[in-house]
Protein backbone atom coordinates (compact mmCIF):
# COMPACT_ATOMS: atom_id res chain seq x y z
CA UNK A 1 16.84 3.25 -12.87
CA UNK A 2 16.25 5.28 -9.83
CA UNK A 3 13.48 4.55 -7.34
CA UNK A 4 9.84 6.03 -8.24
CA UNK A 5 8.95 8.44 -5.13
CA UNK A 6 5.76 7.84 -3.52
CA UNK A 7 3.69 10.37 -1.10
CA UNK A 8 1.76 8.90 1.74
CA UNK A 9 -0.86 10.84 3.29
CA UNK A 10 -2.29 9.55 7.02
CA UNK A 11 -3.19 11.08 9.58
CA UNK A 12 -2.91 7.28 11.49
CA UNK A 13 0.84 6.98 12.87
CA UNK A 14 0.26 3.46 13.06
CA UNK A 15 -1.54 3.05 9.39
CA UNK A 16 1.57 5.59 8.21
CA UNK A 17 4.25 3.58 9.48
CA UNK A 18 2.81 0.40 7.84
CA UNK A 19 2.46 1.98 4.57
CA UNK A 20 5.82 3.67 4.92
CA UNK A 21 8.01 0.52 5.41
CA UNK A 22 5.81 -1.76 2.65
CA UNK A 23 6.53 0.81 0.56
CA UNK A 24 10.29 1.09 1.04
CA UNK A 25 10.05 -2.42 1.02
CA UNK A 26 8.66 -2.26 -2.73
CA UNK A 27 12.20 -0.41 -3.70
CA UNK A 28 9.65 3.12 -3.42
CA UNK A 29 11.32 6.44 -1.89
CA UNK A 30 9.08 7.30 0.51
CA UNK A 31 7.81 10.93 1.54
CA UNK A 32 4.76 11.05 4.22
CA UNK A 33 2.20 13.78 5.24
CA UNK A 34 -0.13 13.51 8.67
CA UNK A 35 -2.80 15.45 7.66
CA UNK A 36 -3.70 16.97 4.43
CA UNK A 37 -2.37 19.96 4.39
CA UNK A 38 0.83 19.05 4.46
CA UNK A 39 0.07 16.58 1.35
CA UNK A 40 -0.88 19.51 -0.75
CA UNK A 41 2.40 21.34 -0.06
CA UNK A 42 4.54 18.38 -0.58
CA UNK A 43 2.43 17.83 -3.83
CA UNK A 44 3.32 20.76 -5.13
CA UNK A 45 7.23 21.04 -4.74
CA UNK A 46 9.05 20.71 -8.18
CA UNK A 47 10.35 17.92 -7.50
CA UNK A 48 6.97 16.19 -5.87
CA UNK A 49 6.05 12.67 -5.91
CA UNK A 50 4.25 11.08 -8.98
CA UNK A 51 2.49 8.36 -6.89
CA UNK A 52 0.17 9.76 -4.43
CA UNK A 53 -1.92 7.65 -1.62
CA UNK A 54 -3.91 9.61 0.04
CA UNK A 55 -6.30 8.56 3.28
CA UNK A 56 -9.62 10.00 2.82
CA UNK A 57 -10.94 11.22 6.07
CA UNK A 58 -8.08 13.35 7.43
CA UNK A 59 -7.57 16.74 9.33
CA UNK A 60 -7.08 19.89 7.82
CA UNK A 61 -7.88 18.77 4.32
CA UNK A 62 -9.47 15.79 3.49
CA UNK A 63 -8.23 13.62 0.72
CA UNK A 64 -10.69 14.57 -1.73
CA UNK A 65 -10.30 17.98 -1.56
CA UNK A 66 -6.14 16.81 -1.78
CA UNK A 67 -7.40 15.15 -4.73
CA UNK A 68 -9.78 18.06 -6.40
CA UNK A 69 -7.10 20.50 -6.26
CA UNK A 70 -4.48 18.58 -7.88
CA UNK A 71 -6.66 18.02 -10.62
CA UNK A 72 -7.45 21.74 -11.05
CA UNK A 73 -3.78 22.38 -10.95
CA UNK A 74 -3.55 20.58 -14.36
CA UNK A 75 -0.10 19.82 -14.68
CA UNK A 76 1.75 18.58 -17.90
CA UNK A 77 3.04 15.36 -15.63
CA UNK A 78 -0.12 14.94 -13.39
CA UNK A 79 0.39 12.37 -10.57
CA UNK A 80 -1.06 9.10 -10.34
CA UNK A 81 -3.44 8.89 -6.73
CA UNK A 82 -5.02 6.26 -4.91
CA UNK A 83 -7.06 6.52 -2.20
CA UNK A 84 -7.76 4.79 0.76
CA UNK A 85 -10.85 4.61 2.62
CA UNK A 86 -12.90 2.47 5.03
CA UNK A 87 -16.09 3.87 3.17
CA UNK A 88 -17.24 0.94 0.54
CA UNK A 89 -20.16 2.59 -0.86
CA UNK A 90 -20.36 2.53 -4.65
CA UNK A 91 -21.74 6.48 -4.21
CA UNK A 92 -18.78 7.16 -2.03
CA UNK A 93 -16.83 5.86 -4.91
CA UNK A 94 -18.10 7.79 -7.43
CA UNK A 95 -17.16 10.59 -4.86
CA UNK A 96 -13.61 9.87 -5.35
CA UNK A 97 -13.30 9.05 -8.83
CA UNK A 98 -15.32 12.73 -9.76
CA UNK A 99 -12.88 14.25 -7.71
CA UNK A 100 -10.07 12.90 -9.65
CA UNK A 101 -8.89 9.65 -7.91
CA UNK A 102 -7.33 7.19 -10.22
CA UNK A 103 -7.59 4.15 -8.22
CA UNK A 104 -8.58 3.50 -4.45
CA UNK A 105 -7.89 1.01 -1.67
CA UNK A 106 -10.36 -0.22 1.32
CA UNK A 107 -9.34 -0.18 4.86
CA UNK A 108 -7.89 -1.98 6.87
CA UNK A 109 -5.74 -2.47 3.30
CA UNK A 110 -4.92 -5.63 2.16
CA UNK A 111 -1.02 -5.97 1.30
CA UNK A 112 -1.35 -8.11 -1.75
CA UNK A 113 -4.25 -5.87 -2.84
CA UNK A 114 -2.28 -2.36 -2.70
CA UNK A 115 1.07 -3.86 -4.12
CA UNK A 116 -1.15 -4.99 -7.12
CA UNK A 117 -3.03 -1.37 -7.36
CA UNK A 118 1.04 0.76 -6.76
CA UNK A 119 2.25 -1.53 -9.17
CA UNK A 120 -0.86 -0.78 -11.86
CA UNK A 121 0.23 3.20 -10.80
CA UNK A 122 3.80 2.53 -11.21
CA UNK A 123 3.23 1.47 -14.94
CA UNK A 124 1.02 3.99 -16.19
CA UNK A 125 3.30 7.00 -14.59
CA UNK A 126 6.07 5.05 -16.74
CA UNK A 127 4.01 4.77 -19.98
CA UNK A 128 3.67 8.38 -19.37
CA UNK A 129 6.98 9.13 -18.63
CA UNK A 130 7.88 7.10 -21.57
CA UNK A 131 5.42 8.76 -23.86
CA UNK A 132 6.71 12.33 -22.92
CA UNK A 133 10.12 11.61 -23.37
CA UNK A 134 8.92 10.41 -27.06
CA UNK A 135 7.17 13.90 -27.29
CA UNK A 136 9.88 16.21 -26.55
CA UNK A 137 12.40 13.99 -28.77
CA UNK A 138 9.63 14.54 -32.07
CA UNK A 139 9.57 18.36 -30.93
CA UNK A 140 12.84 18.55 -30.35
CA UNK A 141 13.62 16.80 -34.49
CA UNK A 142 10.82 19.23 -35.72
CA UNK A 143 12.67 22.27 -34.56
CA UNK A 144 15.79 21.37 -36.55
CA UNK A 145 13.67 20.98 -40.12
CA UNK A 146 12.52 24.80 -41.55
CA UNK A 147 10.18 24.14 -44.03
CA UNK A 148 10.61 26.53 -47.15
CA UNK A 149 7.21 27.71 -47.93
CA UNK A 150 6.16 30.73 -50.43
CA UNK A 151 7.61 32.11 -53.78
CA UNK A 152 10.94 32.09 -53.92
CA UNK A 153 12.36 35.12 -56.61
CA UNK A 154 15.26 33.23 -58.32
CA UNK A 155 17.39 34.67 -60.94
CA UNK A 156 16.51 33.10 -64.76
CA UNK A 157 20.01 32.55 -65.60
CA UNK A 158 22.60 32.20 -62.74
CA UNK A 159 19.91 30.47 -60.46
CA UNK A 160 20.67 33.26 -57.70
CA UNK A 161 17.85 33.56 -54.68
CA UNK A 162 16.84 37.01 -53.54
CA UNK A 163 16.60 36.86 -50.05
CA UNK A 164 14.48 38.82 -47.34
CA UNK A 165 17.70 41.06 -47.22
CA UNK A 166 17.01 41.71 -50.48
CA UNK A 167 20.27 40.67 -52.02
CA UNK A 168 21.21 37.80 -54.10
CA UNK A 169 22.74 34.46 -52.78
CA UNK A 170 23.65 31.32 -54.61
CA UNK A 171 20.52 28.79 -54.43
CA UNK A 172 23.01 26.50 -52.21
CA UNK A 173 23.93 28.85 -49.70
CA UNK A 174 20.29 30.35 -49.56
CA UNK A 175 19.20 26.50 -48.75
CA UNK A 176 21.80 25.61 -46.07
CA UNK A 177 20.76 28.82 -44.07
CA UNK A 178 17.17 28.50 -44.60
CA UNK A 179 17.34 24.11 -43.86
CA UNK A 180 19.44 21.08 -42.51
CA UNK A 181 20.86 20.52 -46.05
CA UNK A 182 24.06 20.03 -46.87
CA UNK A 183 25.69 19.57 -50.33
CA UNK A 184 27.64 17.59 -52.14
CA UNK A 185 29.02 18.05 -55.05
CA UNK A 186 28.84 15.90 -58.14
CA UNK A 187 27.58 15.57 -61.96
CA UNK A 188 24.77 14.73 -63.47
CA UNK A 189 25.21 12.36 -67.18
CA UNK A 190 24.09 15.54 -69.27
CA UNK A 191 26.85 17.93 -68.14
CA UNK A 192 29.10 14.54 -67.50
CA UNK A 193 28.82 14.12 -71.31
CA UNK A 194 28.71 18.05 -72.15
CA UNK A 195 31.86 19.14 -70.02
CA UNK A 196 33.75 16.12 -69.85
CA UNK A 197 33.29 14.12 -72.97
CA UNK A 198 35.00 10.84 -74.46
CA UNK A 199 37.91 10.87 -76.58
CA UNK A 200 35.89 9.33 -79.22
CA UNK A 201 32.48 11.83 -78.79
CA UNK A 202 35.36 14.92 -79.22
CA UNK A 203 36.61 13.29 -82.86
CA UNK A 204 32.81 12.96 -83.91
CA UNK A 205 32.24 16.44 -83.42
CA UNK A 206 34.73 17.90 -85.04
C-alpha cells in the first residue's frame, strides 16, 4: 500500500523540521508549507495531501482561515486536519472546531500524543477511502442493470415487441438490448410433452 501523504504547515523551521522527520519516521510522505499561504495552494493541487496539520498562529494566513476555506471548498474527498496550537482555552477550541478542524494538538506537542491523534486521522481518511471505493463499485453495478419500466405493446400471437423505432422485434432480442440478459434456450414439460412426446403417449392418441 503506498504511503498516506501528509501536509505540514509551520511557520517554525525548528517545530517544521521536527514534525517533518517524525512524520517520515511514521512511513508518512511528507509535503511542508512555512506560512499559510503556501498551505492553501498545496491544499488545493489534485493530487494534495489528505492529512493536514496545520499551526495556528502563522503569517500570511492563519490556520483557521487554512482551515475555513477548505471547508467551504467542499470537496467529495475532504481532508482530515489537525491543528496545533499553544492556545488551551476551551473557547479557543471551539474556535477551531467551528472552523472545521477535526482534531488538534497543544504545543510544545507531545510525540506519543500526535502519533496517537495522525494515527486516529490515518483511519478515518481510510474508512473513507474505503467507503468511496464501495460507492463507485454500487454505481458503477447500477449502471449496467436498465430497468424496463412502462407498457410494453407486444404482439397477441407471435409475442413480437414494438419498439420506440416503431418496428417489431422478437421479445428476446428486445430484452437483451434493453437489459444484461442473456438467454438460454430450453423446454418447458408442457411443450416437452406437446412437441416431443413418448412413444407410448403417440400410440394413445391415435
Amino acid at each position: 500500500m503506498a504511503s498516506m501523504k501528509a501536509l505540514i504547515a509551520e511557520d517554525d523551521a525548528t517545530s517544521r523540521i521536527v514534525l517533518d522527520t517524525v512524520l517520515r519516521k511514521w512511513g508518512y510522505e511528507v509535503v511542508s508549507a512555512s506560512d499559510g499561504n503556501e498551505a492553501w495552494t498545496l491544499s488545493q493541487e489534485p493530487d494534495a495531501p489528505k492529512l493536514l496539520i496545520l499551526d495556528w498562529m502563522m503569517p500570511g494566513m492563519d490556520g483557521i482561515e487554512v482551515c475555513r476555506r477548505i471547508r467551504q471548498n467542499a470537496r467529495s474527498d475532504p481532508p482530515y486536519v489537525i491543528l496545533l496550537t499553544s492556545l488551551g482555552r476551551k473557547e479557543d477550541l471551539l474556535t477551531g472546531f467551528e472552523a472545521g478542524a477535526d482534531d488538534y494538538v497543544t504545543k510544545p506537542f507531545d510525540r506519543d500524543e500526535l502519533r496517537a491523534r495522525v494515527n486516529a486521522g490515518s483511519r478515518i481518511l481510510e474508512l473513507q477511502s474505503a467507503m468511496k471505493a464501495r460507492v463507485t463499485e454500487l454505481e458503477d453495478a447500477l449502471a449496467h442493470i436498465s430497468t424496463l419500466q412502462g407498457i410494453l405493446p407486444i404482439c397477441m400471437h407471435c409475442h413480437k415487441i414494438r419498439n420506440d423505432q416503431e418496428s417489431w422485434e422478437k421479445l428476446e432480442s428486445y430484452l437483451q438490448h434493453h437489459s444484461d440478459v442473456q438467454f438460454s434456450h430450453g423446454l418447458c414439460p408442457e411443450c416437452l410433452a406437446t412437441y416431443y412426446p413418448k412413444p407410448e403417449e403417440e400410440k394413445g392418441g391415435v
